[in-house]
Protein backbone atom coordinates (compact mmCIF):
# COMPACT_ATOMS: atom_id res chain seq x y z
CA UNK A 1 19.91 4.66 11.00
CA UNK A 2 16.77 6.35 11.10
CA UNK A 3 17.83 9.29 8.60
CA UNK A 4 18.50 6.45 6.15
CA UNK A 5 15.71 4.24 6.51
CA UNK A 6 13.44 7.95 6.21
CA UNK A 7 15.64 8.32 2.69
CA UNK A 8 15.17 4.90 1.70
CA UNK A 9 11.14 5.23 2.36
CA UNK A 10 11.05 8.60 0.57
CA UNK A 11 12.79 7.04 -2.49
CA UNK A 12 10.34 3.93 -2.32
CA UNK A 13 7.94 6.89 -2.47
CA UNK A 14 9.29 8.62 -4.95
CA UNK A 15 9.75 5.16 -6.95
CA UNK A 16 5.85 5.14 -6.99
CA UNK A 17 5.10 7.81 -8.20
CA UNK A 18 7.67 7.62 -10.96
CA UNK A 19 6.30 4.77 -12.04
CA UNK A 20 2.14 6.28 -12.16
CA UNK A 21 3.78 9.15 -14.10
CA UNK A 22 5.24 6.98 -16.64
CA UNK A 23 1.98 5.02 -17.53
CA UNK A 24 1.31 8.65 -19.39
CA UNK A 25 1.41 8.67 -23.25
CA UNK A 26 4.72 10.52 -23.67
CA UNK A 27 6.01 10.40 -20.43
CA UNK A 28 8.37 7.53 -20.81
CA UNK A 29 10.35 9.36 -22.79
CA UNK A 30 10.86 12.34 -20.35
CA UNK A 31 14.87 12.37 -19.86
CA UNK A 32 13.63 13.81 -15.96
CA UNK A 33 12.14 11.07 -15.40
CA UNK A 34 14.93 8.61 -16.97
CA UNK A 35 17.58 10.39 -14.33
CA UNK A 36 14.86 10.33 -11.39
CA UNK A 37 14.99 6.43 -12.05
CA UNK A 38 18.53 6.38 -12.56
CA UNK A 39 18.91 8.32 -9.21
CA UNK A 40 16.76 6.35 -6.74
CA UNK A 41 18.25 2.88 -8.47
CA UNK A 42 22.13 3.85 -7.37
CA UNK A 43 20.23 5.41 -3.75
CA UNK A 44 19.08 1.43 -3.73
CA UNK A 45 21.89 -0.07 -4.94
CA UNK A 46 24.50 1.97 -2.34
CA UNK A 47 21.62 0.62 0.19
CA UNK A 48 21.81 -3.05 -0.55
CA UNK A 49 26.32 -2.84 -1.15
CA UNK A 50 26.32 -1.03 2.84
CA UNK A 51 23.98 -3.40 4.15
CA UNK A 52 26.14 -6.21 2.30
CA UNK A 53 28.93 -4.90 4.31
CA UNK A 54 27.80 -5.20 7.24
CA UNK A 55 27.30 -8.04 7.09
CA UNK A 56 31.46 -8.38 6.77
CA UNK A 57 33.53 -10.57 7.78
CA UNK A 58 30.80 -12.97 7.27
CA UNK A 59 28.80 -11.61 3.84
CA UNK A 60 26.68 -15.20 3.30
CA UNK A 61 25.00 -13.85 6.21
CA UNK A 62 23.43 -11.56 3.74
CA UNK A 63 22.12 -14.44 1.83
CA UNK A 64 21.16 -16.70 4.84
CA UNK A 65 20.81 -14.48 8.12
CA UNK A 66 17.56 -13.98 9.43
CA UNK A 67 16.94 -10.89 7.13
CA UNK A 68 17.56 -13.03 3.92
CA UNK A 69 14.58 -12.74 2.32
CA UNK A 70 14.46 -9.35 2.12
CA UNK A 71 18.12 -8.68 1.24
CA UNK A 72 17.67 -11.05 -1.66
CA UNK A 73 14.67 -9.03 -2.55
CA UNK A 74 15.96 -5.69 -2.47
CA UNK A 75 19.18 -7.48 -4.32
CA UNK A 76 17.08 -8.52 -7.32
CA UNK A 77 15.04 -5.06 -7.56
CA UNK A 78 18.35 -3.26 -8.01
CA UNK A 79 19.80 -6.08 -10.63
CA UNK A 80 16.53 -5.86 -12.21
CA UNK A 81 16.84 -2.08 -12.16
CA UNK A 82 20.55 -1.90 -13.46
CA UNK A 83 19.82 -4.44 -16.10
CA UNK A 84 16.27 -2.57 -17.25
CA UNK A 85 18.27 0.95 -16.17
CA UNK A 86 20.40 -0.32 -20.27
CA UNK A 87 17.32 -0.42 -21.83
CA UNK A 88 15.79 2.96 -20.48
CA UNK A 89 18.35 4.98 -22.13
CA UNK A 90 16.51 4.01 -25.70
CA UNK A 91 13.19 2.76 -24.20
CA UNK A 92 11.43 2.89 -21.05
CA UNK A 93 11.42 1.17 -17.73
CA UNK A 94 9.32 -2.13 -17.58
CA UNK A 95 10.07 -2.84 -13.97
CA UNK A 96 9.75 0.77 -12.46
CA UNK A 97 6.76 -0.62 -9.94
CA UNK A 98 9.40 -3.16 -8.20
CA UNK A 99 10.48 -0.80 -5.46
CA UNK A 100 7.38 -0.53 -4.89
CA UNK A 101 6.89 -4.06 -3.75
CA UNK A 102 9.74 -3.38 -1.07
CA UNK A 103 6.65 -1.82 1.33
CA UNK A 104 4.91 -4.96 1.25
């Protein structure tokens, strides 16, 4: 548990500084940094699916336990991310800074 929260915080991390690197003239563009997003989005969404499952047999408790907030947080930054994650292939990454928020 605490190996995986250190991995989760590391890619929060390295979601930051992603996201300073892109706001470079040319950098959005960098197919490194397209897969570094790419990476730490599926590291965030296998995070929210396991914490979804346990959550089984009863998964609304992921929507209305007492950790709800967050979960539906984290569960928008990585729809967010998949949906943007389309677009980054051509162009680049509006919502890269979102992880971010996930230390507030």
């Amino acid at each position: 548990d605490k190996w995986f929260q250190f991995l989760i915080f590391i890619c929060i991390l390295c979601s930051s500084i992603l996201a300073g690197a892109e706001t470079y003239a040319g950098m959005r563009e960098n197919i490194l940094l397209i897969i570094a997003d790419m990476v730490v989005l599926l590291i965030f969404g296998v995070e929210v699916v396991l914490r979804l499952f346990c959550e089984c047999p009863q998964i609304w408790n992921f929507f209305v336990g007492e950790r709800w907030i967050s979960n539906c947080f984290d569960l928008l930054i990585v729809l967010l991310g998949t949906i943007t994650l389309n677009q980054e292939v051509s162009s680049s990454s509006s919502l890269s800074i979102l992880p971010i928020l996930r230390l507030l």
